[in-house]
Protein backbone atom coordinates (compact mmCIF):
# COMPACT_ATOMS: atom_id res chain seq x y z
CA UNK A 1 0.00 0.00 0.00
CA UNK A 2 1.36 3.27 -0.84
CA UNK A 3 2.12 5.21 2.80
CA UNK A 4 0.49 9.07 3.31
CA UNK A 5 3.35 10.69 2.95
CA UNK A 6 3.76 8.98 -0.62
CA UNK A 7 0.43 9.83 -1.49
CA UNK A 8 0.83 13.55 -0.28
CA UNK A 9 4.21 13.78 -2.77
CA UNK A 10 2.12 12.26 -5.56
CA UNK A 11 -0.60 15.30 -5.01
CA UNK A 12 2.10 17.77 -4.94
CA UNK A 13 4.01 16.48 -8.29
CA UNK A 14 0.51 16.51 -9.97
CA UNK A 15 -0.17 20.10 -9.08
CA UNK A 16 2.74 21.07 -10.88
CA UNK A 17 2.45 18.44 -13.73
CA UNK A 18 -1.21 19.90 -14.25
CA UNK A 19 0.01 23.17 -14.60
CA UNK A 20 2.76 22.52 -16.81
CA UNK A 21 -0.57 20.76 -18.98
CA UNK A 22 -2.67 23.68 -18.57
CA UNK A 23 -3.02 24.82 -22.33
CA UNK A 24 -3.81 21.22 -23.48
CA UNK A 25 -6.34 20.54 -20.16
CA UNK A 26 -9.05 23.55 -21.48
CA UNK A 27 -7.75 23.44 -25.25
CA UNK A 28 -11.36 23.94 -26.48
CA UNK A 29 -12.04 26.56 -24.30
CA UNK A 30 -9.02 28.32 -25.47
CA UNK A 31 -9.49 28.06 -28.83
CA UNK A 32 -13.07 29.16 -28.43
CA UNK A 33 -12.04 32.41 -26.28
CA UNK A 34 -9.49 33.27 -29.18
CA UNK A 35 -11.74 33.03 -31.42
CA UNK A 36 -14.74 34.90 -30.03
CA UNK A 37 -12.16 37.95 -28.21
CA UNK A 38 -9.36 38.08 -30.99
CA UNK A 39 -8.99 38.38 -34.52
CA UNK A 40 -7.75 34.97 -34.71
CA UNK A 41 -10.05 32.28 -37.07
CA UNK A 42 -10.40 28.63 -35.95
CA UNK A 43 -7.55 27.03 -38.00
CA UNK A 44 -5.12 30.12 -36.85
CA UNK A 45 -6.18 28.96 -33.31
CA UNK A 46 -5.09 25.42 -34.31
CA UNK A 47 -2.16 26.22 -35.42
CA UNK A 48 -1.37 28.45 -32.46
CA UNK A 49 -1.72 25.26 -30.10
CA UNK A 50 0.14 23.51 -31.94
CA UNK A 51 2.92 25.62 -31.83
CA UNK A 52 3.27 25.43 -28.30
CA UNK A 53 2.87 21.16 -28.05
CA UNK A 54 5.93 21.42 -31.00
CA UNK A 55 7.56 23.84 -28.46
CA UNK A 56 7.21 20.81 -25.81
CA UNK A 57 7.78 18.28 -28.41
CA UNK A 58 11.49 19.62 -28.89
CA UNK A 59 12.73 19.84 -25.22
CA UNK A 60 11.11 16.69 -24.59
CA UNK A 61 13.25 15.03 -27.21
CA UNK A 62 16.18 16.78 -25.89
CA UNK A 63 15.65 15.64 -22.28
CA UNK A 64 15.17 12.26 -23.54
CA UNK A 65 18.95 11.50 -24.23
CA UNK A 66 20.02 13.22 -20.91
CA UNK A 67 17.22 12.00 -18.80
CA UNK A 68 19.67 10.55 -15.98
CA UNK A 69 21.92 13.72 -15.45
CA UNK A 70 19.64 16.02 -15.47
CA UNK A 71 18.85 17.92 -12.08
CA UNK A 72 15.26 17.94 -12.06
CA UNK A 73 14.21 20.25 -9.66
CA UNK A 74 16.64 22.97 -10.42
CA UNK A 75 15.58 22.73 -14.44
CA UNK A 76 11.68 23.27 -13.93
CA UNK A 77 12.45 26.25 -11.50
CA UNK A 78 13.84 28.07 -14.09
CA UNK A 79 11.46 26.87 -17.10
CA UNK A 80 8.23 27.95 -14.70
CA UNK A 81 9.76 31.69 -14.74
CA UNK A 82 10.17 31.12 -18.62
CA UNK A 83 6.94 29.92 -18.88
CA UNK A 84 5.53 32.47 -16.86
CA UNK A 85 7.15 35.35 -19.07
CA UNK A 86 6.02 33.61 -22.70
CA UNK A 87 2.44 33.01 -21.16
CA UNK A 88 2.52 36.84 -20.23
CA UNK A 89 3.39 37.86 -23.82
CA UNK A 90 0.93 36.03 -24.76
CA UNK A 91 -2.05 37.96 -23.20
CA UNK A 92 -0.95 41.16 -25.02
CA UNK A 93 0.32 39.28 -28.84
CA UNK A 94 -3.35 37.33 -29.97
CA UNK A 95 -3.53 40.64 -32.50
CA UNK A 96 -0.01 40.12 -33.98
CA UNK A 97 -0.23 36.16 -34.83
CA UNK A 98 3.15 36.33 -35.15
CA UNK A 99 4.75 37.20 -31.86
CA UNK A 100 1.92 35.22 -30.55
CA UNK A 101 2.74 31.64 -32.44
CA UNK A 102 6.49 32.40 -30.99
CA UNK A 103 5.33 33.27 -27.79
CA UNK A 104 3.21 30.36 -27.61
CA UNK A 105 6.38 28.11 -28.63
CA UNK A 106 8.23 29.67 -25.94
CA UNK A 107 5.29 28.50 -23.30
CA UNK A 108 5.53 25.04 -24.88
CA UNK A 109 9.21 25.29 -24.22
CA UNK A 110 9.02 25.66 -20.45
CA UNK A 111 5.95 23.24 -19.60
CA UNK A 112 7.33 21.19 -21.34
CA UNK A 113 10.25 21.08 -19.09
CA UNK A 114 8.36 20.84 -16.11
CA UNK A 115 6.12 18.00 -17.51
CA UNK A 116 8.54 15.73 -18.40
CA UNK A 117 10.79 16.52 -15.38
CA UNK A 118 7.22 15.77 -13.32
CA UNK A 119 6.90 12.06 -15.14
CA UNK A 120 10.52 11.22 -14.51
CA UNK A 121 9.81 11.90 -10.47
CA UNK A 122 6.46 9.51 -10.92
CA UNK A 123 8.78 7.02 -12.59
CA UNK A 124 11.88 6.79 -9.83
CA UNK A 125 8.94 6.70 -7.12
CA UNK A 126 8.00 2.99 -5.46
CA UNK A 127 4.71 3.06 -6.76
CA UNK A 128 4.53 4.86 -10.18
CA UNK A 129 0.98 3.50 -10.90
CA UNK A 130 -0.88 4.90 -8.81
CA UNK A 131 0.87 8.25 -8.88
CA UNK A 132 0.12 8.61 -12.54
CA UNK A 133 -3.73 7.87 -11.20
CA UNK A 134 -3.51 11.14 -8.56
CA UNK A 135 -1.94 12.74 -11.51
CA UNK A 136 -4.43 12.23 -13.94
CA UNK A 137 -7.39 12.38 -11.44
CA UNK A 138 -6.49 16.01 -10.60
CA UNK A 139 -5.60 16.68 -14.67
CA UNK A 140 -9.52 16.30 -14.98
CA UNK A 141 -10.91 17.79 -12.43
CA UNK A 142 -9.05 20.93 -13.49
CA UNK A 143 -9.85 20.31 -16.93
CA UNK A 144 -13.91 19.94 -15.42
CA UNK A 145 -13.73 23.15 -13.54
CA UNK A 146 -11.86 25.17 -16.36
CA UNK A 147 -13.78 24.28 -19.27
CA UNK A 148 -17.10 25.08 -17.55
CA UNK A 149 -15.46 28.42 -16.66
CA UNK A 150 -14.36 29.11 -20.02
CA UNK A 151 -17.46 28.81 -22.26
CA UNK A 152 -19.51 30.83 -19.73
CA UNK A 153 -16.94 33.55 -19.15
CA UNK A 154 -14.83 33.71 -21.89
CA UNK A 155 -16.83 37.75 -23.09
CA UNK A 156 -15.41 38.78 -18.92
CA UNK A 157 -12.13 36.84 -19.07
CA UNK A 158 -11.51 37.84 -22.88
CA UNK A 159 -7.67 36.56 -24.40
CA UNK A 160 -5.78 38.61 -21.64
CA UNK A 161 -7.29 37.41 -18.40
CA UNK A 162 -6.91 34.11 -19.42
CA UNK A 163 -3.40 34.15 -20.35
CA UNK A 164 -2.63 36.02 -17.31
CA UNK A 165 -4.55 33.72 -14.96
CA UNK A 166 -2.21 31.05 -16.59
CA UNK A 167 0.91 32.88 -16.37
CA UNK A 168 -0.23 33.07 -12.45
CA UNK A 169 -0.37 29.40 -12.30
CA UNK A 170 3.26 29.17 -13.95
CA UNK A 171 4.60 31.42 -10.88
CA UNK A 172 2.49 29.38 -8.02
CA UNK A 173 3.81 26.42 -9.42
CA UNK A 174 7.37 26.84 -8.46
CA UNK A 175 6.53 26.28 -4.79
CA UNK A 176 5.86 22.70 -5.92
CA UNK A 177 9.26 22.05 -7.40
CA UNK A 178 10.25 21.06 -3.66
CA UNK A 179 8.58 17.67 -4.93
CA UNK A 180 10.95 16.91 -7.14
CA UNK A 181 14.29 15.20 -6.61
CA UNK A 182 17.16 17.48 -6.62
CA UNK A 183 19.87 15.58 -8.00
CA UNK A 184 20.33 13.48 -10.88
CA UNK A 185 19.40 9.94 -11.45
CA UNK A 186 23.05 9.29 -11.84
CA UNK A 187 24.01 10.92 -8.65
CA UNK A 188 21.17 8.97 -7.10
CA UNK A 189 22.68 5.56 -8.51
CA UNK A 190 19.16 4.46 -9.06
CA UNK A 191 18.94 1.25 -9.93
CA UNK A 192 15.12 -0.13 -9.99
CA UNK A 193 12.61 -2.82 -12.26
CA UNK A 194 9.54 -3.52 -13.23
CA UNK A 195 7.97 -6.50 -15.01
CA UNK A 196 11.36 -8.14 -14.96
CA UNK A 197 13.38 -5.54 -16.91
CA UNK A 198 15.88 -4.04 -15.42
CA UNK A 199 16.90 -0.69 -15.62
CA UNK A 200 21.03 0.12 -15.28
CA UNK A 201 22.12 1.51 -18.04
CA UNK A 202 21.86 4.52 -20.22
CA UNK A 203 18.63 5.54 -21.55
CA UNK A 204 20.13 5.51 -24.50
CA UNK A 205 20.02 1.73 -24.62
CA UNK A 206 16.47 1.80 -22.65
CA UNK A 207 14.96 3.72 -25.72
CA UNK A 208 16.60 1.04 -28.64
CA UNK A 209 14.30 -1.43 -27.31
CA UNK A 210 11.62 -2.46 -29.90
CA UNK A 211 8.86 -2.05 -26.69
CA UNK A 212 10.21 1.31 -26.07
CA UNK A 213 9.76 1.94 -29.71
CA UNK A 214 6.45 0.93 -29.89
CA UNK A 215 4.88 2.08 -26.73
CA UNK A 216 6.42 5.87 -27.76
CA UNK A 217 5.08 6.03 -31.00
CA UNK A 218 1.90 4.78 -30.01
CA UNK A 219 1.63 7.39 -27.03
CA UNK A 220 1.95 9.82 -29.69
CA UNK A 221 -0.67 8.83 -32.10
CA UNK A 222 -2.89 8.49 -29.15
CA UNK A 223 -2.38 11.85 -28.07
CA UNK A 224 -2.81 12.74 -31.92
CA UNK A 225 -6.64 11.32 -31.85
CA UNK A 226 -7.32 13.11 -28.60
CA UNK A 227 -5.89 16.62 -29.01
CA UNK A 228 -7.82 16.32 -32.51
CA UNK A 229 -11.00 16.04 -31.47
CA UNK A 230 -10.54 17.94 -28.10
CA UNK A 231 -9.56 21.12 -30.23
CA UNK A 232 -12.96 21.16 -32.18
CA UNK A 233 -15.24 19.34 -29.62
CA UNK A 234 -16.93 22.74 -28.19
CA UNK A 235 -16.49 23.79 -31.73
CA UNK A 236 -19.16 20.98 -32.96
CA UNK A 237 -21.45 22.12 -29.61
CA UNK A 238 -21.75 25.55 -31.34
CA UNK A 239 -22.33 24.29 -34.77
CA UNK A 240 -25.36 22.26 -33.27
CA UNK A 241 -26.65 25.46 -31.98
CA UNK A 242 -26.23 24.29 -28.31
CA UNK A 243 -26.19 27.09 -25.86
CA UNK A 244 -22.98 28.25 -23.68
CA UNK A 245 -23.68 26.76 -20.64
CA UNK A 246 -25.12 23.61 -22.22
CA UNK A 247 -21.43 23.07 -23.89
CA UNK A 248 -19.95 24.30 -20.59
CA UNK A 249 -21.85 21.58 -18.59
CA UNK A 250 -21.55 19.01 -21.21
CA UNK A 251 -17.34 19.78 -21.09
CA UNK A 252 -17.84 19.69 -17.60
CA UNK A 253 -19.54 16.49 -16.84
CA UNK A 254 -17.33 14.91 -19.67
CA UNK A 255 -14.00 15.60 -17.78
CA UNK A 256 -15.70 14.60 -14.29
CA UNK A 257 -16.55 11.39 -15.18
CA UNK A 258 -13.29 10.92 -16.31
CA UNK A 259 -12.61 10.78 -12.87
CA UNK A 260 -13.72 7.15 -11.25
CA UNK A 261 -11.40 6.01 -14.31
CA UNK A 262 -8.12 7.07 -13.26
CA UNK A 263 -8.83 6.97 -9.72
CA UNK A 264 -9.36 3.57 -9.89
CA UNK A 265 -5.70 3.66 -10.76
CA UNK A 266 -4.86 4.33 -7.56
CA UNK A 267 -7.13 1.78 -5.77
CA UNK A 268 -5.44 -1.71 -7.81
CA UNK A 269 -2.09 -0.20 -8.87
CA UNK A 270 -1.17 -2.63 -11.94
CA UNK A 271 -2.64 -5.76 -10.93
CA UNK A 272 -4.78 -6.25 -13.72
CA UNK A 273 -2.13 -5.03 -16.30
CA UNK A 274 -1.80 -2.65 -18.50
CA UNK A 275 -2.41 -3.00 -22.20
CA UNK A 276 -5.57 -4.84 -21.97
CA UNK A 277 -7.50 -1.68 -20.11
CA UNK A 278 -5.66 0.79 -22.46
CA UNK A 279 -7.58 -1.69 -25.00
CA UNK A 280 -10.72 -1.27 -23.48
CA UNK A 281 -10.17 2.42 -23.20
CA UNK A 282 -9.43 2.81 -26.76
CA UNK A 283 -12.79 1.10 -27.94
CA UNK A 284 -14.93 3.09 -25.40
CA UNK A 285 -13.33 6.35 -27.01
CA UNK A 286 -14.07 5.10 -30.64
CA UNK A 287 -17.46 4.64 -29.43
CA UNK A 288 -18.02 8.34 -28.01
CA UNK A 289 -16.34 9.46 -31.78
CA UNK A 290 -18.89 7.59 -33.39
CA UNK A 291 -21.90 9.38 -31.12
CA UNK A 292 -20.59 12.64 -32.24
CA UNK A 293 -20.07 12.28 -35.78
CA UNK A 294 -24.02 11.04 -35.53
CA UNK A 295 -24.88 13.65 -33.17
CA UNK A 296 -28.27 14.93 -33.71
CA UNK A 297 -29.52 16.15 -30.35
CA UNK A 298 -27.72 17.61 -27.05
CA UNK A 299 -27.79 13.70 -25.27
CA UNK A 300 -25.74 12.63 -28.49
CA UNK A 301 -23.25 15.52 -27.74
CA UNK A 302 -23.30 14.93 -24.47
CA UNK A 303 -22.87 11.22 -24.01
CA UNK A 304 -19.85 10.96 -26.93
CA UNK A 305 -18.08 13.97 -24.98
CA UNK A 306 -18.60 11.76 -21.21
CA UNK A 307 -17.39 8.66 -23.08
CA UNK A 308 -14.25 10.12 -24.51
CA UNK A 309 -13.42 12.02 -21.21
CA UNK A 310 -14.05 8.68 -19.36
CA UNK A 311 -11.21 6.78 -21.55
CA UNK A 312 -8.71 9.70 -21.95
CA UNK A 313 -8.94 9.43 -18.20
CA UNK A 314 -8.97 5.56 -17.58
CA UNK A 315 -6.08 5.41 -20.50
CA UNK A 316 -3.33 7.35 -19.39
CA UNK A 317 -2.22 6.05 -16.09
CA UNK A 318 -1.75 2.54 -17.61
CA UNK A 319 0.10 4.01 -20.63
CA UNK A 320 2.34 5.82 -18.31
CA UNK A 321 2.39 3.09 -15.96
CA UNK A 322 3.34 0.93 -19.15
CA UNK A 323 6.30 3.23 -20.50
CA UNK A 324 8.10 3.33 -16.63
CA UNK A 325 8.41 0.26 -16.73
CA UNK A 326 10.79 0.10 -19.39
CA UNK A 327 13.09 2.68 -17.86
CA UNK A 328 12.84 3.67 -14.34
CA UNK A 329 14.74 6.70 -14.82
CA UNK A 330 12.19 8.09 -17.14
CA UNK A 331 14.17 8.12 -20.15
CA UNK A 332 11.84 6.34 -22.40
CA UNK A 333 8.80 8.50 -20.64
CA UNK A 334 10.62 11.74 -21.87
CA UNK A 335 10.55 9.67 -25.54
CA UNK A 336 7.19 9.14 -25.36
CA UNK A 337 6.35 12.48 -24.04
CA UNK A 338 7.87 13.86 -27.13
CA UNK A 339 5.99 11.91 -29.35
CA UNK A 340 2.49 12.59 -27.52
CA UNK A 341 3.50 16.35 -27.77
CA UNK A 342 4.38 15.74 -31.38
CA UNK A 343 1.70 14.14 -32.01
CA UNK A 344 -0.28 17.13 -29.83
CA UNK A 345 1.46 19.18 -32.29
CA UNK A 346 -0.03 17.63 -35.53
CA UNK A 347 -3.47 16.34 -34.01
CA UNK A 348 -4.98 20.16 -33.85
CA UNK A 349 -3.07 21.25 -37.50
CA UNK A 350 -4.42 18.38 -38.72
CA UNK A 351 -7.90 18.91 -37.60
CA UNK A 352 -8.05 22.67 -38.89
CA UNK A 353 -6.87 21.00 -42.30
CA UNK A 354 -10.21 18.59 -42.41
CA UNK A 355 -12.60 21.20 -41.23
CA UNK A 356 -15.34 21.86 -44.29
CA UNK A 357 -18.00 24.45 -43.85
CA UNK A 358 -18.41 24.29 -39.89
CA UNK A 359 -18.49 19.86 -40.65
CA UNK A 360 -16.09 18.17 -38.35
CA UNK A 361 -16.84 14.76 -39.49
CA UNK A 362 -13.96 14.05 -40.88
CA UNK A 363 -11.67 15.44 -38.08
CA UNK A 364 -13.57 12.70 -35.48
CA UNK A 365 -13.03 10.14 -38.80
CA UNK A 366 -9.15 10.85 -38.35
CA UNK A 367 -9.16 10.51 -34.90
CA UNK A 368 -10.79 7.21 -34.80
CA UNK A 369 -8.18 5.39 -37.34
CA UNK A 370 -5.23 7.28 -35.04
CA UNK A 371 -7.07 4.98 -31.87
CA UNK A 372 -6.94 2.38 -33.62
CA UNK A 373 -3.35 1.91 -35.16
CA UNK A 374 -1.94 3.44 -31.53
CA UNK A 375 -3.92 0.15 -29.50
CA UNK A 376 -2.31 -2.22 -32.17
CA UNK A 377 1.39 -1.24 -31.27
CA UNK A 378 0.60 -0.37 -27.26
CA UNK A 379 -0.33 -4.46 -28.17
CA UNK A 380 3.53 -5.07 -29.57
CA UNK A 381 4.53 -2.80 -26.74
CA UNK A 382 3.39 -5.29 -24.33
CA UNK A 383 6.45 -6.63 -21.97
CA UNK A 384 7.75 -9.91 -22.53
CA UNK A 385 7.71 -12.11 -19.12
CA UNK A 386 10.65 -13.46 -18.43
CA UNK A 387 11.18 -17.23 -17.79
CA UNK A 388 11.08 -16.71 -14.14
CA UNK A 389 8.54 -14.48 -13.28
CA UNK A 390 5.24 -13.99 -14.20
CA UNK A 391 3.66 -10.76 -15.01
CA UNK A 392 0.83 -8.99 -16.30
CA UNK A 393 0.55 -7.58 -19.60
């Protein structure tokens, strides 16, 4: 059983790893508050996010190679200040689209940091399970709370409050950085497994692994089918003709009941595995697509919305869960980090490219075939049990 004081430094490392997530937890109420207060269009807004997930995409590539020298807690102290400054710029560029794609970059640039830096600490702890599970159970309930506030005060808020409420966050944050380890995992000599692979080397060798491989690139095209249809998701509510706060509560109740899912995370750990829920997750998101592509009255909406926040929730714990085990030190995390921000990156561009007329069909189309190739190669991803243990899979 994970002790208290575990379970209080799993809270305080998902504080700051929701933070550093902040832009992608209320994407589609960001895009719709650019939108409506700027003089930024829908696929400009796309573009804009993506920007800042390529931002993260880079440093998380970077950090990848280096994972075990790099000081942790020292790094995200300084990339919450930089953060804090690009997110600032930010409030006062939407008008000039092109300080504000750099500026955006920047921000991507400095969460980035911090979230990767955040799922290395979950990785070296003794129970990285159900930390991802606190860290995703707090992820929605921010996301909940945010994207109801959003829709329904986006005309008070406008572009500037919101990026300055965010840039707040970035400086409140730094408090938390206590929470992560201070030295490197070198200096550490950590030396840790998990289903029977053991982790000494250099992460180097940890990401040449064909699992590694294959669980990174399928984080990525996961992320790819979710940011998609995130970005455009209150989008489709408007094109319906469905009021503000029946978006907001539909957003809302959507990221909620996201909630049981990862929590249960932190009730049975890994016992049952992991690629066989992040299976079952897959299909229930596929199934809340196909709702909203055949959406024809607000229970449509809001059902597909619940069942995609339900298995974005229930998902990622076990794929984390899945890629620490490969390298303790969180090299082959930071890997797949970079792919899920890459594949952030090119989710919402790809989505603005598919929009026809106010249709978003097609963008919820792309989104399902991205679930589907990404649960085939979590499948290859699997671990292999060794010849003497047995482990779940």
């Amino acid at each position: 059983m994970t002790s208290a004081h575990e379970l209080a430094k799993h809270l305080s490392l998902a504080i700051l790893g929701t933070v550093s997530l902040m832009q992608l937890l209320v994407l589609p109420g960001m895009v719709g508050v650019l939108v409506d207060g700027s003089n930024i269009s829908e696929q400009q807004a796309g573009i804009a996010a993506s920007a800042n997930f390529f931002g993260g995409a880079l440093i998380a590539l970077l950090m990848a190679f280096q994972m075990q020298g790099l000081p942790l807690r020292a790094i995200s102290i300084g990339a919450l200040l930089f953060a804090a400054t690009a997110d600032f710029v930010s409030a006062f560029s939407a008008n000039n689209f092109e300080l504000f794609l750099i500026a955006r970059f920047a921000a991507g640039v400095g969460s980035g940091i911090v979230y990767v830096s955040t799922l290395a600490a979950y990785a070296r702890s003794s129970d990285p399970e159900r930390g991802f599970g606190v860290f995703v159970t707090l992820q929605f309930i921010v996301s909940g709370l945010a994207l109801y506030v959003l829709p329904v005060y986006s005309g008070d808020l406008g572009v500037k409050g919101m990026f300055l409420m965010i840039a707040g966050l970035d400086l409140a944050a730094v408090m938390f950085c206590v929470s992560l380890p201070a030295l490197s995992a070198v200096k550490e000599h950590t030396t840790d497994h998990l289903h029977g692979i053991i982790v000494s080397g250099s992460s180097l060798k940890a990401l040449a692994t064909a699992a590694a491989v294959f669980g990174a690139i399928a984080f990525g095209l996961y992320e790819a089918a979710n940011t998609a249809q995130f970005t455009y998701v209150e989008r489709l509510g408007v094109s319906m003709a469905l009021s503000e706060h029946e978006i907001g509560r539909a957003l809302l109740i959507a990221s909620f009941i996201g909630i049981p899912g990862a929590f249960s995370v932190i009730i049975v750990g890994n016992r049952f595995g992991h690629v066989m829920p992040i299976i079952l997750g897959v299909a229930k998101a596929i199934a809340g697509l196909l709702l909203l592509i055949n959406a024809e009255s607000y229970l449509d909406y809001f059902l597909g919305s619940c069942l995609l926040g339900f298995s974005w929730a229930f998902c990622l714990p076990f794929i984390q869960g899945l890629l620490a085990g490969l390298d303790r030190s969180g090299g082959v995390l930071a890997a797949g980090s970079f792919c899920t921000t890459l594949g952030s990156t090119l989710g919402p561009y790809a989505a603005a490219t598919l929009i026809l007329d106010g249709d978003y069909d097609r963008v919820f189309v792309m989104a399902i075939g991205l679930f589907i190739v990404a649960a085939v190669l979590f499948y290859l991803a699997r671990p292999k049990p060794s010849h003497t243990e047995t482990h779940h899979v």
